[in-house]
N, C-alpha and C. Protein backbone atom coordinates (compact mmCIF):
# COMPACT_ATOMS: atom_id res chain seq x y z
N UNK A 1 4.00 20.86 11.18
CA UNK A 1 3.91 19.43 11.40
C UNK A 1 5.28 18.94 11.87
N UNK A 2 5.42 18.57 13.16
CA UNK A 2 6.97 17.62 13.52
C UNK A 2 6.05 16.43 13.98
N UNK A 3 7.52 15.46 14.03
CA UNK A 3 7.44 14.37 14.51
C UNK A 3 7.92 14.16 15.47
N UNK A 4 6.76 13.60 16.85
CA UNK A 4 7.18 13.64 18.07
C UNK A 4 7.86 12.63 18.48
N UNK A 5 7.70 11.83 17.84
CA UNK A 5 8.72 9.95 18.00
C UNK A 5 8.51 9.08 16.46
N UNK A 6 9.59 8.46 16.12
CA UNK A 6 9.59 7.48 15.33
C UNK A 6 9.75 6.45 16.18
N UNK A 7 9.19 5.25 15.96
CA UNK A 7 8.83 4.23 16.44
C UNK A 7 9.32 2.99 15.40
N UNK A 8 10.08 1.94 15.67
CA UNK A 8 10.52 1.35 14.83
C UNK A 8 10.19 -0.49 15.00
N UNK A 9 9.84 -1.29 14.53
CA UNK A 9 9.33 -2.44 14.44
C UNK A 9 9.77 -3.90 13.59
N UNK A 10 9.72 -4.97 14.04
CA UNK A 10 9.82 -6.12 13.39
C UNK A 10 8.46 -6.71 13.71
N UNK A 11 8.37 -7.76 12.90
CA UNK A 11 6.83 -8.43 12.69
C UNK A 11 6.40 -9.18 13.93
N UNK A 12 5.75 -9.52 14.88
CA UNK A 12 6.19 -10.33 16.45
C UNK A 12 5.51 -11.63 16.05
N UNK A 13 5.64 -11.97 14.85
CA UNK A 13 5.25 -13.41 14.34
C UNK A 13 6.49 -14.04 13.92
N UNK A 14 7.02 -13.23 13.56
CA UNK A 14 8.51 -13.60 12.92
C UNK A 14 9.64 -12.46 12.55
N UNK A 15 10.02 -12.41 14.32
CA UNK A 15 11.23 -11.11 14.72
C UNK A 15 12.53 -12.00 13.42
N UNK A 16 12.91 -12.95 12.90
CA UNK A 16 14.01 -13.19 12.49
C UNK A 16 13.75 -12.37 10.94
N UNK A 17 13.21 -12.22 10.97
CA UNK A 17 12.58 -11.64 9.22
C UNK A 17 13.12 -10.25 9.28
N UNK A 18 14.23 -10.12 7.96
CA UNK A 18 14.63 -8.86 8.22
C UNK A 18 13.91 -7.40 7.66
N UNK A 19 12.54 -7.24 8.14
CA UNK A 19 11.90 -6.52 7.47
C UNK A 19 11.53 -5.78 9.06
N UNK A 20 11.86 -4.28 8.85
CA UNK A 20 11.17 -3.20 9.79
C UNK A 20 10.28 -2.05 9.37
N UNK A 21 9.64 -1.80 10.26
CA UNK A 21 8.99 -0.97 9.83
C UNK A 21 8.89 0.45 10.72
N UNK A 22 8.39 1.57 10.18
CA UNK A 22 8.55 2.69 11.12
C UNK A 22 7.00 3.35 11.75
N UNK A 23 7.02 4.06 12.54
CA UNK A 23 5.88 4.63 12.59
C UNK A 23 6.13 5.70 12.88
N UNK A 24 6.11 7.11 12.24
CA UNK A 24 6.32 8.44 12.71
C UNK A 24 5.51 9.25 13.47
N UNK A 25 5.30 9.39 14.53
CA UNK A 25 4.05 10.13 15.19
C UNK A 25 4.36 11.39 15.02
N UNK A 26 3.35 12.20 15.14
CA UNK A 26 3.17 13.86 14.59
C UNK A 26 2.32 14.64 16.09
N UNK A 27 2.43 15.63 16.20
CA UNK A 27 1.80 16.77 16.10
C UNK A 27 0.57 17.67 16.34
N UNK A 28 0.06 16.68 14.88
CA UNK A 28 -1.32 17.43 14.29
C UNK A 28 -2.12 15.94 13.58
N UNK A 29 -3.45 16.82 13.51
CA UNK A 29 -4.15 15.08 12.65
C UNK A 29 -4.13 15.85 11.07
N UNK A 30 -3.98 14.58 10.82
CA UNK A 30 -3.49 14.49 8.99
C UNK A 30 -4.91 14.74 8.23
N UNK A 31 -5.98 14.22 8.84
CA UNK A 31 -7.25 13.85 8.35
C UNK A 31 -7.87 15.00 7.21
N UNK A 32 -7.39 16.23 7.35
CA UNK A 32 -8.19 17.03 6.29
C UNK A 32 -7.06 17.19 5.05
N UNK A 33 -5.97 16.54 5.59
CA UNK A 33 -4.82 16.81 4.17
C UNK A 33 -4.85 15.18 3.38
N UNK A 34 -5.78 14.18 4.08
CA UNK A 34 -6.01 12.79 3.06
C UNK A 34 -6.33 13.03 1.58
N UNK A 35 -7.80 14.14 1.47
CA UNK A 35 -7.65 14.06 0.32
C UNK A 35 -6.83 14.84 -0.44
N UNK A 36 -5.79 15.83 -0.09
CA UNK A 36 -4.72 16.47 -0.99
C UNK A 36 -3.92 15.60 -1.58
N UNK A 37 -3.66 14.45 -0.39
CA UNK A 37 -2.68 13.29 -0.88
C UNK A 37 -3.12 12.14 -1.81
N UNK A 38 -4.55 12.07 -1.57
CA UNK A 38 -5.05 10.91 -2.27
C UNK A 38 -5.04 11.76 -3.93
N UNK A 39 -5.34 12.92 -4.28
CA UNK A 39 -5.53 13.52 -5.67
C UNK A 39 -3.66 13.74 -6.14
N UNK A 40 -2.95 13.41 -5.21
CA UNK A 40 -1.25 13.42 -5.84
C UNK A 40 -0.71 12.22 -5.49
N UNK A 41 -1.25 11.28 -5.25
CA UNK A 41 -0.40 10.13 -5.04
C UNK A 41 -0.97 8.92 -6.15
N UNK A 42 -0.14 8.41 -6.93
CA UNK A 42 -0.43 7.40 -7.54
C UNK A 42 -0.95 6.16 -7.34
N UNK A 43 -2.71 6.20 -7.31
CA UNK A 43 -2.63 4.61 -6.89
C UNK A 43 -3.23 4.27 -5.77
N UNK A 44 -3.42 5.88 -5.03
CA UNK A 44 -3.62 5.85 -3.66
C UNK A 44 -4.93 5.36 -3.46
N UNK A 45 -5.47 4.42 -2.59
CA UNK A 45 -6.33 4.42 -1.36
C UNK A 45 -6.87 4.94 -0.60
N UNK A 46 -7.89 5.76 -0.22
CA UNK A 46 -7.96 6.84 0.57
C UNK A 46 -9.11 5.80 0.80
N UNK A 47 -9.78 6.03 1.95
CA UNK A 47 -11.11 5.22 3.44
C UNK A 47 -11.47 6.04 4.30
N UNK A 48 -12.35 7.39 3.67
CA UNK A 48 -12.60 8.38 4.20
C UNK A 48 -13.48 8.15 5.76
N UNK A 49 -14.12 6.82 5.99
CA UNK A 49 -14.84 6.59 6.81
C UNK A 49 -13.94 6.09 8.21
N UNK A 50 -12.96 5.96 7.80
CA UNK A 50 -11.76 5.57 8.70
C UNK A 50 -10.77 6.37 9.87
N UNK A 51 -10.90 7.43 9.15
CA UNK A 51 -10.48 7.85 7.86
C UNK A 51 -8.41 7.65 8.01
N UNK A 52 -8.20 6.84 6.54
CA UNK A 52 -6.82 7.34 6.23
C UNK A 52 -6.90 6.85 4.92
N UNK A 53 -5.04 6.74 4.26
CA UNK A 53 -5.18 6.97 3.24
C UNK A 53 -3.84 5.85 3.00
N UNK A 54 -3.90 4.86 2.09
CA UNK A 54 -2.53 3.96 1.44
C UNK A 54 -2.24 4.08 -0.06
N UNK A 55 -0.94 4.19 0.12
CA UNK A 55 0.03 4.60 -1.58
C UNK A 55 1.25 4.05 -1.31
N UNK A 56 1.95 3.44 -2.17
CA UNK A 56 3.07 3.47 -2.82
C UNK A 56 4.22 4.18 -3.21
N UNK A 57 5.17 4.80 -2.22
CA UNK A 57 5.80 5.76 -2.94
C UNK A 57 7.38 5.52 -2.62
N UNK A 58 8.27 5.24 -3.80
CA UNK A 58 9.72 5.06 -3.68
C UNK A 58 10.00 3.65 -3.22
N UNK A 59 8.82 2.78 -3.84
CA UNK A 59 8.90 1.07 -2.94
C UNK A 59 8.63 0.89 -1.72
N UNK A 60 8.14 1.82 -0.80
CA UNK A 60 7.73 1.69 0.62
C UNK A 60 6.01 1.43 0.57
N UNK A 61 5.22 0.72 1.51
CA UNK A 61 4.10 1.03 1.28
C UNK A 61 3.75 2.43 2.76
N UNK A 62 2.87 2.92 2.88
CA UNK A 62 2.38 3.62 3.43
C UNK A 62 1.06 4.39 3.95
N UNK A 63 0.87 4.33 4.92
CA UNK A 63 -0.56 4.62 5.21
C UNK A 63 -0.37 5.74 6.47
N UNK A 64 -1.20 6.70 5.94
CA UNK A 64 -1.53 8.01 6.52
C UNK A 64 -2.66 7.86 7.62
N UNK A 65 -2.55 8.22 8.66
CA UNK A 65 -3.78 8.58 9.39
C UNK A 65 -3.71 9.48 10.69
N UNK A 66 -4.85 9.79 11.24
CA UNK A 66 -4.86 11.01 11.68
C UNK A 66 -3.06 11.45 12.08
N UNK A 67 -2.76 11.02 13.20
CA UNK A 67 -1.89 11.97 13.68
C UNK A 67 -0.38 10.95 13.36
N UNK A 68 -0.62 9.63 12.78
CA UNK A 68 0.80 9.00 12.47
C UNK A 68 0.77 8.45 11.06
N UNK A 69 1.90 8.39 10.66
CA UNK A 69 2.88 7.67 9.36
C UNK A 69 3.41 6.37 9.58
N UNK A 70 2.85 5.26 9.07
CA UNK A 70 3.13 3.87 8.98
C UNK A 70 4.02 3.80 7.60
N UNK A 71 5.37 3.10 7.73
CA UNK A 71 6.49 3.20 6.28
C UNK A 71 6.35 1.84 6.41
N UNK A 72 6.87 0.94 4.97
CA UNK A 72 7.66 -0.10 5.39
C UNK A 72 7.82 -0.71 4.05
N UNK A 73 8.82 -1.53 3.83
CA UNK A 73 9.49 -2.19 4.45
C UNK A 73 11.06 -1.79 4.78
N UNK A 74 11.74 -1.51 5.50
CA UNK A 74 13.48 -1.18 5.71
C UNK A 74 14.12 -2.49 5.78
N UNK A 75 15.29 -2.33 5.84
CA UNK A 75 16.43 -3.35 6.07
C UNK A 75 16.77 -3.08 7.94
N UNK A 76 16.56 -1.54 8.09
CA UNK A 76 17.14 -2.27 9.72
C UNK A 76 16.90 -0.58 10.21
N UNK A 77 16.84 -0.28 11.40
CA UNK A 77 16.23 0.56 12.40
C UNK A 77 16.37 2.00 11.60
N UNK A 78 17.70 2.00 11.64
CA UNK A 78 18.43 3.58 10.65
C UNK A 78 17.38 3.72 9.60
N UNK A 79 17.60 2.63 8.81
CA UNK A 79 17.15 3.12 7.05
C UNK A 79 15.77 3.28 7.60
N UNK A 80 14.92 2.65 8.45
CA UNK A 80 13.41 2.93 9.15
C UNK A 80 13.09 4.43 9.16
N UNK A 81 13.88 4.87 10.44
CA UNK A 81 13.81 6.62 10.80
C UNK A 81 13.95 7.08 9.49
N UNK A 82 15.02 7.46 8.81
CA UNK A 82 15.41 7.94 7.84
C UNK A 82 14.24 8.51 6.78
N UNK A 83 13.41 6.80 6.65
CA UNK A 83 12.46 6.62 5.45
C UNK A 83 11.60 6.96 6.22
N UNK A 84 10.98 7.07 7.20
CA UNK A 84 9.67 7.61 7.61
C UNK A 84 9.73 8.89 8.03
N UNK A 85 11.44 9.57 7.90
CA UNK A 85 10.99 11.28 8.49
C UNK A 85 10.99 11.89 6.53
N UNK A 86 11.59 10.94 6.09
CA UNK A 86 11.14 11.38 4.28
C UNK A 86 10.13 11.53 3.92
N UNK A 87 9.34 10.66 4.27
CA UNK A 87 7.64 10.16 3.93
C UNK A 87 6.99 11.68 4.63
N UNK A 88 7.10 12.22 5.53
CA UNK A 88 6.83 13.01 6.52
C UNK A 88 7.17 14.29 5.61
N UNK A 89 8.31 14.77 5.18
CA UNK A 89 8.84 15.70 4.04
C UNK A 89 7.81 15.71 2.75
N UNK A 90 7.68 14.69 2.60
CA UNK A 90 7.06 14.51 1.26
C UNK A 90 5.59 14.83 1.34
N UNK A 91 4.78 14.84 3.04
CA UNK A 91 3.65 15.53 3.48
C UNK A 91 3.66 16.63 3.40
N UNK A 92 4.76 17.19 4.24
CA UNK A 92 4.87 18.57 4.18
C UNK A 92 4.76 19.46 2.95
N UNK A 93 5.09 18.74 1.82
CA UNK A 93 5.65 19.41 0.49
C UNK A 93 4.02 19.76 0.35
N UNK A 94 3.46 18.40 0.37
CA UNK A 94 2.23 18.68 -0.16
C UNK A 94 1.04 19.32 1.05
N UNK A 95 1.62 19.66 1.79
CA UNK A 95 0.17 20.27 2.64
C UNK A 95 0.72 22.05 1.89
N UNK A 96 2.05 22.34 2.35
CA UNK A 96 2.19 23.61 1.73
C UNK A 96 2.11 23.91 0.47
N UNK A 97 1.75 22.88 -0.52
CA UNK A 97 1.20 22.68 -2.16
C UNK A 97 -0.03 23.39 -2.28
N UNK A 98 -0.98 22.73 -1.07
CA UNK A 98 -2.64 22.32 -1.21
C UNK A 98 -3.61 23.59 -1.41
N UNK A 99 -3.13 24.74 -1.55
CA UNK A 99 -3.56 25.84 -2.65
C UNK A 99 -3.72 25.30 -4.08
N UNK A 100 -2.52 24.70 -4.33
CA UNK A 100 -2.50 24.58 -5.93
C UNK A 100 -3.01 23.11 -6.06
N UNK A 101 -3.36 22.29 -5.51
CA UNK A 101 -3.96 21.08 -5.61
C UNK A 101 -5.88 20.87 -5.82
N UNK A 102 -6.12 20.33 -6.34
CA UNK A 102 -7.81 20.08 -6.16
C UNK A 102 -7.79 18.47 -5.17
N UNK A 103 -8.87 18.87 -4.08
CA UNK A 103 -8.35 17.47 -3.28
C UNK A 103 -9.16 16.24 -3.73
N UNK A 104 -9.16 14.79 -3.68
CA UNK A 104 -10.08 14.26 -4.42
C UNK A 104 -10.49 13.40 -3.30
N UNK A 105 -11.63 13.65 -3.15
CA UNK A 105 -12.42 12.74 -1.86
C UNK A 105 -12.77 11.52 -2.23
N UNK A 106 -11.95 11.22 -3.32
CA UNK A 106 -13.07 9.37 -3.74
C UNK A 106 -12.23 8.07 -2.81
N UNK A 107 -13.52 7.86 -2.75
CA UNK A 107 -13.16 6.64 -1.36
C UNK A 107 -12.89 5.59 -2.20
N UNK A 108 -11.50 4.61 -1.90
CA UNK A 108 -11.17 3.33 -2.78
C UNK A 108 -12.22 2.40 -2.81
N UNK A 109 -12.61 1.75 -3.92
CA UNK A 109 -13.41 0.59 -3.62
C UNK A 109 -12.27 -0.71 -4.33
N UNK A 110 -11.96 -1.53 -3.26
CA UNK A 110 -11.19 -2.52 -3.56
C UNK A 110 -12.01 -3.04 -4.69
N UNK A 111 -11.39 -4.31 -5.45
CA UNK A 111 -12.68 -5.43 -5.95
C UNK A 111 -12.70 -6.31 -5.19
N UNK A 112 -13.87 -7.31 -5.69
CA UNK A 112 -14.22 -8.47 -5.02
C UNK A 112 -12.98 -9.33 -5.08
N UNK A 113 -12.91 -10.34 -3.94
CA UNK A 113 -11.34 -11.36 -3.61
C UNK A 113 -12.00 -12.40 -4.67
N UNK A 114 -13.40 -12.39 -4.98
CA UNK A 114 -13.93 -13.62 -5.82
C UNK A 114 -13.64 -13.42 -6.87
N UNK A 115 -13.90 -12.11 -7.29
CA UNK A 115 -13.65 -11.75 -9.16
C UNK A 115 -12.32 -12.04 -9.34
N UNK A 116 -11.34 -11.59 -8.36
CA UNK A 116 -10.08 -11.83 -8.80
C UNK A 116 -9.35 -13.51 -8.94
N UNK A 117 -10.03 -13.99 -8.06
CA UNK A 117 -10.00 -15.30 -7.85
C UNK A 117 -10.35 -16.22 -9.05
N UNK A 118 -11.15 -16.01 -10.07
CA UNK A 118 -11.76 -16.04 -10.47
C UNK A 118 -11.14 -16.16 -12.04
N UNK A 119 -10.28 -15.23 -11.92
CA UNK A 119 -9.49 -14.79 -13.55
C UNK A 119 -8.10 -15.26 -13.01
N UNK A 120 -7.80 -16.08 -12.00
CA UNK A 120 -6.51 -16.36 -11.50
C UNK A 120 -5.93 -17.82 -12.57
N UNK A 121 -5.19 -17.99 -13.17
CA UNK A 121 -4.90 -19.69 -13.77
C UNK A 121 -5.16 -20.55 -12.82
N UNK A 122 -4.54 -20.55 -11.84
CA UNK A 122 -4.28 -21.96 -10.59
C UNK A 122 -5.62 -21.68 -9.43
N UNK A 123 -6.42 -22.23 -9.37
CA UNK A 123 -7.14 -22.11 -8.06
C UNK A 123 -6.63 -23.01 -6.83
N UNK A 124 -5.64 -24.04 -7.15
CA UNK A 124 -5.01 -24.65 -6.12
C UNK A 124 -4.28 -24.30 -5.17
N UNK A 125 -3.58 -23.03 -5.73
CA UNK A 125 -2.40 -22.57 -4.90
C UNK A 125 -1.41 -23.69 -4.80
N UNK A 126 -0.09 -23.25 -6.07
CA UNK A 126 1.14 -23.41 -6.04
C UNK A 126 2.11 -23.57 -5.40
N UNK A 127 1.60 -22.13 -4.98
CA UNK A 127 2.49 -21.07 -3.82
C UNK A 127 4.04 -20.40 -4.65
N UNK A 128 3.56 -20.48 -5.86
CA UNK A 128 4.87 -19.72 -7.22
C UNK A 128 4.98 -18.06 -6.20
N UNK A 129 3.87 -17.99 -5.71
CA UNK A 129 3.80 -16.20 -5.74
C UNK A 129 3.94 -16.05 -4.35
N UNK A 130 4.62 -17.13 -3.61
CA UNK A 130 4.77 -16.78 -2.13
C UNK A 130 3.73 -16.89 -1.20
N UNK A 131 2.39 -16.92 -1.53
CA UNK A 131 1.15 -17.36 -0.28
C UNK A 131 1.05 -18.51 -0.75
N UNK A 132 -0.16 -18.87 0.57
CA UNK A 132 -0.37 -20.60 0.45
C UNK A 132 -1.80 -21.07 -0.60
N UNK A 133 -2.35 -19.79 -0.94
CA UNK A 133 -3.30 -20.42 -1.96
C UNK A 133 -3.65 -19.16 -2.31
N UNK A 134 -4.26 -19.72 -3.78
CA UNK A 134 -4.61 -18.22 -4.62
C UNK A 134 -5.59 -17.25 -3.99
N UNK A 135 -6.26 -18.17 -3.54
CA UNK A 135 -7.14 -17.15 -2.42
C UNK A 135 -6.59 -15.67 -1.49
N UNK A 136 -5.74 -16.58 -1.39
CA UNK A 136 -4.80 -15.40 -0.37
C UNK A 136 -4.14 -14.38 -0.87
N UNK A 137 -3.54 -14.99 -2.40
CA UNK A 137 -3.18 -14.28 -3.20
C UNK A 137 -4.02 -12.71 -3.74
N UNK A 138 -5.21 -13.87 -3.82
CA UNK A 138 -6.25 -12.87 -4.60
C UNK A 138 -6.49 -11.29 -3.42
N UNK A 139 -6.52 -12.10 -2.19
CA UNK A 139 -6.72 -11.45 -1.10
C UNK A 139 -6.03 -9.97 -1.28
N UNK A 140 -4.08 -10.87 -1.35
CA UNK A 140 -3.15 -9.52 -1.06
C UNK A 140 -3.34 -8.85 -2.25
N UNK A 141 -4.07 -9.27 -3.12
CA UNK A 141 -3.76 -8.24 -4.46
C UNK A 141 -5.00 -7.10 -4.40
N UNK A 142 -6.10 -7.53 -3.60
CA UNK A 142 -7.51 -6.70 -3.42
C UNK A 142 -6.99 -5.58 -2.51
N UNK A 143 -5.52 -5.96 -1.50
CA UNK A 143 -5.24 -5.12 -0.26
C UNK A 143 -4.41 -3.91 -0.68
N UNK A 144 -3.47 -4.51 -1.96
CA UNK A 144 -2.51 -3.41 -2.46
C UNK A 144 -1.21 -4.14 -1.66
N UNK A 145 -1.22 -5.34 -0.89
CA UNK A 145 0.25 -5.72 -0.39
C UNK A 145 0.95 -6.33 -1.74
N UNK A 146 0.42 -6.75 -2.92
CA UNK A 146 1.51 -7.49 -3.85
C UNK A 146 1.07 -6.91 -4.92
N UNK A 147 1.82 -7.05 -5.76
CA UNK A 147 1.34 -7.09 -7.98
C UNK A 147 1.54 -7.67 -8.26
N UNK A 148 0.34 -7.77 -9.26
CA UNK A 148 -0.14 -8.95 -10.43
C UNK A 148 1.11 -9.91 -10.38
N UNK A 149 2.36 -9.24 -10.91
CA UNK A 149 3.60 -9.96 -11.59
C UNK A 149 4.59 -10.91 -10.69
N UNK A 150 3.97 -11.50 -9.60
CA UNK A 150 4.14 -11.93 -8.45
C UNK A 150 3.59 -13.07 -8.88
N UNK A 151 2.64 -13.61 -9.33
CA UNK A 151 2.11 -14.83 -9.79
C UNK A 151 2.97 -15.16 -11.57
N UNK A 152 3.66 -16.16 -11.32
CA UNK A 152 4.38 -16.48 -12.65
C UNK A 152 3.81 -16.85 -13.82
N UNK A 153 2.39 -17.70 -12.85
CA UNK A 153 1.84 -18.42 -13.79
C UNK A 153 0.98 -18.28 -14.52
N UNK A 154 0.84 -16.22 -14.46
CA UNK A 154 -0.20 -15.68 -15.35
C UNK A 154 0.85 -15.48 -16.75
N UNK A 155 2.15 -15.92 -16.68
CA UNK A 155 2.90 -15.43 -18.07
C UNK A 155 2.61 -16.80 -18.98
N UNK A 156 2.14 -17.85 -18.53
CA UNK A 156 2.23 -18.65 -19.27
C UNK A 156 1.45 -18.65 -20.19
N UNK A 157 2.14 -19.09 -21.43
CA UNK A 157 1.12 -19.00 -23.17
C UNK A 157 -0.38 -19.75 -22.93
N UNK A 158 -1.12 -20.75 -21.72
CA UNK A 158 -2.04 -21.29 -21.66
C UNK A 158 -3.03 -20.12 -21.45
N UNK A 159 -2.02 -19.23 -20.51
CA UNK A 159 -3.58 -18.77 -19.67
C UNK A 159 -3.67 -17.09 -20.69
N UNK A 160 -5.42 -16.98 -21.09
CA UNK A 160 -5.57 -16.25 -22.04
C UNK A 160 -5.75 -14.80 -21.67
N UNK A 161 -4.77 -13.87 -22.52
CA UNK A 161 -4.33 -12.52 -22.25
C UNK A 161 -5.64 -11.56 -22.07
N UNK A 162 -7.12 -12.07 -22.17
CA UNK A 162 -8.28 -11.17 -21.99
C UNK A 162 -8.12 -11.35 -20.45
N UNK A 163 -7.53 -12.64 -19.42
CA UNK A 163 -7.93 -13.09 -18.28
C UNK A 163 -6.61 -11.42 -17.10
N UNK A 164 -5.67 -11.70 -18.46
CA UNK A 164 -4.54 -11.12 -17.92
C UNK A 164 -5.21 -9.65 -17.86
N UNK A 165 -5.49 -8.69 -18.95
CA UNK A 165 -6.00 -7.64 -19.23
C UNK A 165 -7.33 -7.40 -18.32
N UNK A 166 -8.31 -8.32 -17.83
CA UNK A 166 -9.61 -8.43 -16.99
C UNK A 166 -8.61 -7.93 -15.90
N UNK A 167 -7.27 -8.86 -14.78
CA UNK A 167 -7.13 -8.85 -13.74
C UNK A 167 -6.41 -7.20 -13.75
N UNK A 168 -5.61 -6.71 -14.72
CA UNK A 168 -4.89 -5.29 -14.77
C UNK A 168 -6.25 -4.40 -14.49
N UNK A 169 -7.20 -4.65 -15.27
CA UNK A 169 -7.94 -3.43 -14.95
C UNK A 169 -8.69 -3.57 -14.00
N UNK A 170 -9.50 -4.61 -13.49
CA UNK A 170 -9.81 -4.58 -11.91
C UNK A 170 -8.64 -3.90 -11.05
N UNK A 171 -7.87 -4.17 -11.14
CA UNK A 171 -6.61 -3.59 -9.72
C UNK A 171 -6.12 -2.23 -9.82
N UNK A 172 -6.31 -1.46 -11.30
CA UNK A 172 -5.94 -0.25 -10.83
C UNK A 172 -6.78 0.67 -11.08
């Protein structure tokens, strides 16, 4: 597996935002090593019908698919390459693992944006947690872009810890 280009990015909604991202192109298609990664990655996402695969690893988010590596977020072009030929290492480890691995084909099922919506305190949207309404909130939390602990206003003594404990176990 090499990488034939890293490809490096700002958002084209808002280039001033110092957030980049990388894209490592490869090689080979990834598609039969999704589920090796989805049974070793914490958390992971796998959309076999898609097919790729999203996890969490070292604070980057990441999504696998056939023949490229999506990283993000960096501070600026360097730390980009860097972190997406890592991410790429950290494939490799595990394709030459995948003897000793069992692969796990279970396809993510997000939850509903309603259920979560639902067990949220504020249905107004605050905007404590950075979107413009809980909806959206509920949204990024169904996608895997944010956590729970992003909304402040689930710490408050009003809102009741079964609502808190309901939203933890829907999300993971």
């Amino acid at each position: 597996m090499k990488i034939t280009k890293i490809d490096v990015s700002r958002p084209e909604c808002a280039p001033s935002i110092p957030i980049v991202s990388a894209v490592a192109h490869l090689d080979c298609d990834l598609t039969e090593l999704l589920p090796y990664l989805n049974a070793t990655q914490e958390k992971a996402q796998y959309f076999p019908n898609h097919p790729y695969l999203r996890f969490m690893w070292r604070g980057y988010n990441i999504v696998v698919e056939r023949n490229q590596v999506r990283v993000v977020p960096f501070v600026d072009d360097q730390a980009a390459k860097a972190g997406a030929s890592e991410v790429v290492d950290l494939i490799r480890e595990i394709e030459a693992k995948k003897d000793e691995i069992t692969p796990d084909h279970t396809a993510y099922e997000p939850p509903a944006v309603m259920d979560i919506l639902k067990l949220l305190p504020k249905k107004s949207g605050c905007g404590k947690c950075g979107y413009p309404s809980c909806m959206a909130f509920a949204a990024a939390l169904t996608d895997g872009e944010v956590e729970l602990k992003a909304c402040p206003e689930l710490e408050r003594d009003s809102v009741p810890r079964e609502y808190v404990e309901k939203l933890k176990e829907l999300l993971s």
